[in-house]
C-alpha atoms as a PDB file:
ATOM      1  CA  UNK A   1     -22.946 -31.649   8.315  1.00  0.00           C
ATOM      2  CA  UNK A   2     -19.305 -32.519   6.911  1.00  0.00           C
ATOM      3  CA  UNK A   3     -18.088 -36.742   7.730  1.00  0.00           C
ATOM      4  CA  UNK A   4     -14.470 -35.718   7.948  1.00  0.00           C
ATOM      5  CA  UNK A   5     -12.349 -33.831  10.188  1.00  0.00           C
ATOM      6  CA  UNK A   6     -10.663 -31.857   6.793  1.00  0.00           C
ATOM      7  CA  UNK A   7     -14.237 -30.540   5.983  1.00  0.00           C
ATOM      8  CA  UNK A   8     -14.686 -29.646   9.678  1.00  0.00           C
ATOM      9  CA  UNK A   9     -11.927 -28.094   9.805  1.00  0.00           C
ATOM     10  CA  UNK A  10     -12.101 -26.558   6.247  1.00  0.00           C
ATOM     11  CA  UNK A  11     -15.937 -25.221   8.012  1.00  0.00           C
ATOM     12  CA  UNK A  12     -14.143 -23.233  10.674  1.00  0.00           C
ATOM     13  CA  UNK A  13     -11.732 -21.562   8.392  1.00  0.00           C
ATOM     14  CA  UNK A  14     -14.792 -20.555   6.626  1.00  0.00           C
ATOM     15  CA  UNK A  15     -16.460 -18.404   9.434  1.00  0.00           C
ATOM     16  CA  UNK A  16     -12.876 -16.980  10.610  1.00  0.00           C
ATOM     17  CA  UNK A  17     -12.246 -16.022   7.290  1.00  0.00           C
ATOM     18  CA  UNK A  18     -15.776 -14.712   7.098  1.00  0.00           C
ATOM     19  CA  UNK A  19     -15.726 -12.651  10.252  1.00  0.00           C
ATOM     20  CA  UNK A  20     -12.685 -10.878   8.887  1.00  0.00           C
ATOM     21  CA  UNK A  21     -13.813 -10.228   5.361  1.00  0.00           C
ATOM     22  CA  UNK A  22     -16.883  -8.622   7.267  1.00  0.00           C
ATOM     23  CA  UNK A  23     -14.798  -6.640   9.334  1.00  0.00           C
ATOM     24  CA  UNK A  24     -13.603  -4.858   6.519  1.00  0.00           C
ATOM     25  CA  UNK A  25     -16.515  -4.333   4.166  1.00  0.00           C
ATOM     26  CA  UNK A  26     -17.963  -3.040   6.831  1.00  0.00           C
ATOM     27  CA  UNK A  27     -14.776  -0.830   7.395  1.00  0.00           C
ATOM     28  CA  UNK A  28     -14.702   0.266   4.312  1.00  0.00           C
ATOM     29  CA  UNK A  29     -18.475   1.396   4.210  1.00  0.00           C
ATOM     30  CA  UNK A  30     -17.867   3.809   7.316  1.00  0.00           C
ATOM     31  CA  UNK A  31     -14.729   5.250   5.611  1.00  0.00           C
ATOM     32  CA  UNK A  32     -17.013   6.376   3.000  1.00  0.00           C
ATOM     33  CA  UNK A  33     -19.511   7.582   4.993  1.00  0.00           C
ATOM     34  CA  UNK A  34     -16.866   9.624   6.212  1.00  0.00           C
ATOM     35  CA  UNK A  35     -15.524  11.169   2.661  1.00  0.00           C
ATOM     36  CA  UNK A  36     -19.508  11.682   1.931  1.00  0.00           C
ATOM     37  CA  UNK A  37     -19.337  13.703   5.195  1.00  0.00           C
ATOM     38  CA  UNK A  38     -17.008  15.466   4.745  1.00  0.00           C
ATOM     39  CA  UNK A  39     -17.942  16.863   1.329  1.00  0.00           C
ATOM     40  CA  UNK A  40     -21.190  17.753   3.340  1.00  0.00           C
ATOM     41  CA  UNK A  41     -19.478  19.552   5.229  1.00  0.00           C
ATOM     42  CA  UNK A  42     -16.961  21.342   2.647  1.00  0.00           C
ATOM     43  CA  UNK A  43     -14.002  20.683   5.029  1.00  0.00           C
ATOM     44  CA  UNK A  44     -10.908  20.407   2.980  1.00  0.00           C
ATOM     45  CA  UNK A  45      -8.759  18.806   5.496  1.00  0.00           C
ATOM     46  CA  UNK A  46     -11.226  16.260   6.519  1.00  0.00           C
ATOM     47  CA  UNK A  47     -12.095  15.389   2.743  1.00  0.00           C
ATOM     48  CA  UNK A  48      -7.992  14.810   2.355  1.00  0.00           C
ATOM     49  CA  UNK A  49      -7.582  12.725   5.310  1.00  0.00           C
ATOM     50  CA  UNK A  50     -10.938  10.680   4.998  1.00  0.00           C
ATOM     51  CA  UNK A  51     -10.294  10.016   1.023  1.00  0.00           C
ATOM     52  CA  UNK A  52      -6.274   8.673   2.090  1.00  0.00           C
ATOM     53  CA  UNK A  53      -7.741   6.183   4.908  1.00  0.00           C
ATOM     54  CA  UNK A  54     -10.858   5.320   2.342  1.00  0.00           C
ATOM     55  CA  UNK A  55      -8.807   4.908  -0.833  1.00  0.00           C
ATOM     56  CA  UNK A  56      -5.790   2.791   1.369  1.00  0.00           C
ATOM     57  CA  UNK A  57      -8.621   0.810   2.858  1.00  0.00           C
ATOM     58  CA  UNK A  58     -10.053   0.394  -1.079  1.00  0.00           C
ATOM     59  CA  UNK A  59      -6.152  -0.510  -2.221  1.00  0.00           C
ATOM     60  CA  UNK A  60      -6.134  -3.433   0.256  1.00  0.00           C
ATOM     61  CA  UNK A  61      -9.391  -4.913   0.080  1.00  0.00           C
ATOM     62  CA  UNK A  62      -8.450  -5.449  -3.726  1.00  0.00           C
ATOM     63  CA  UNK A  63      -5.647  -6.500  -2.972  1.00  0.00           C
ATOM     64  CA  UNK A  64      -6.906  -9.274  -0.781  1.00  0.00           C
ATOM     65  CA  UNK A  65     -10.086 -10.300  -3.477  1.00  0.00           C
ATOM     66  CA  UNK A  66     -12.626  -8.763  -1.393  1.00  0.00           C
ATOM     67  CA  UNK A  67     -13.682  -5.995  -3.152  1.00  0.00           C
ATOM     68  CA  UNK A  68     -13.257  -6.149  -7.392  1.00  0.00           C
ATOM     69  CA  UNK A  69     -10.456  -4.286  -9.294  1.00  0.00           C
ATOM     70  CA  UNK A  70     -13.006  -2.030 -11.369  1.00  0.00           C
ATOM     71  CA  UNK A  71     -14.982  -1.009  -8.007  1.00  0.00           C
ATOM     72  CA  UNK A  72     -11.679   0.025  -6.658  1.00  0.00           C
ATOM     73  CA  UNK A  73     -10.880   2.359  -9.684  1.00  0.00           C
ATOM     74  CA  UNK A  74     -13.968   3.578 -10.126  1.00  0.00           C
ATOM     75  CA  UNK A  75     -14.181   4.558  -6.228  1.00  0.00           C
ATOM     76  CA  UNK A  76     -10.687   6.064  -6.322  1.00  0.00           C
ATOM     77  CA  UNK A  77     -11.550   8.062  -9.154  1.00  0.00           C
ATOM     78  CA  UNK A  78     -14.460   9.745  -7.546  1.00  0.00           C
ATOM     79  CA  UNK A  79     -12.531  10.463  -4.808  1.00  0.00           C
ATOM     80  CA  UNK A  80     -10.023  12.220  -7.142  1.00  0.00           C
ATOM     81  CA  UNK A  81     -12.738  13.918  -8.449  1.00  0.00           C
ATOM     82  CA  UNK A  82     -13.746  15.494  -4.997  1.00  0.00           C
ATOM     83  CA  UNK A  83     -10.401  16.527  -3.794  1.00  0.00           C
ATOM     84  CA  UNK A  84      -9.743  18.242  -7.449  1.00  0.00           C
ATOM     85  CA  UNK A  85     -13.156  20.524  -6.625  1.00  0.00           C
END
């Protein structure tokens, strides 16, 4: 247990900040769900509006550190690759 009220405090900024970054991995894994759905499906208009929230979602959770710069690409890209079918 921390001795100081800056590591007790430094302990609660911890959780918020993991409650949040959960919130939007989390996010992020039903938006995909969704684009995987939607190719399922063969829906055109669903793919294009589930890929737009998934790949905005993907911008700014890279953006923010929580998801790497390379995982971004390479998830945009595939989504590229299905709307270009």
């Amino acid at each position: 247990m921390a001795n100081c009220k800056s590591a007790l405090k430094y302990i609660r900024k911890t959780e918020t900040r993991t409650l949040r970054n959960r919130q939007v991995k989390s996010r992020l894994k039903t938006l995909a769900k969704k684009v995987d759905a939607a190719v399922a499906a063969g829906d055109k208009d669903a793919l294009g509006n589930a890929s737009r929230l998934y790949i905005s979602a993907l911008d700014k959770a890279g953006k923010a550190g929580l998801v790497h710069a390379n995982k971004v690409a390479r998830h945009k890209a595939r989504c590229a690759q299905l709307l270009a079918k």
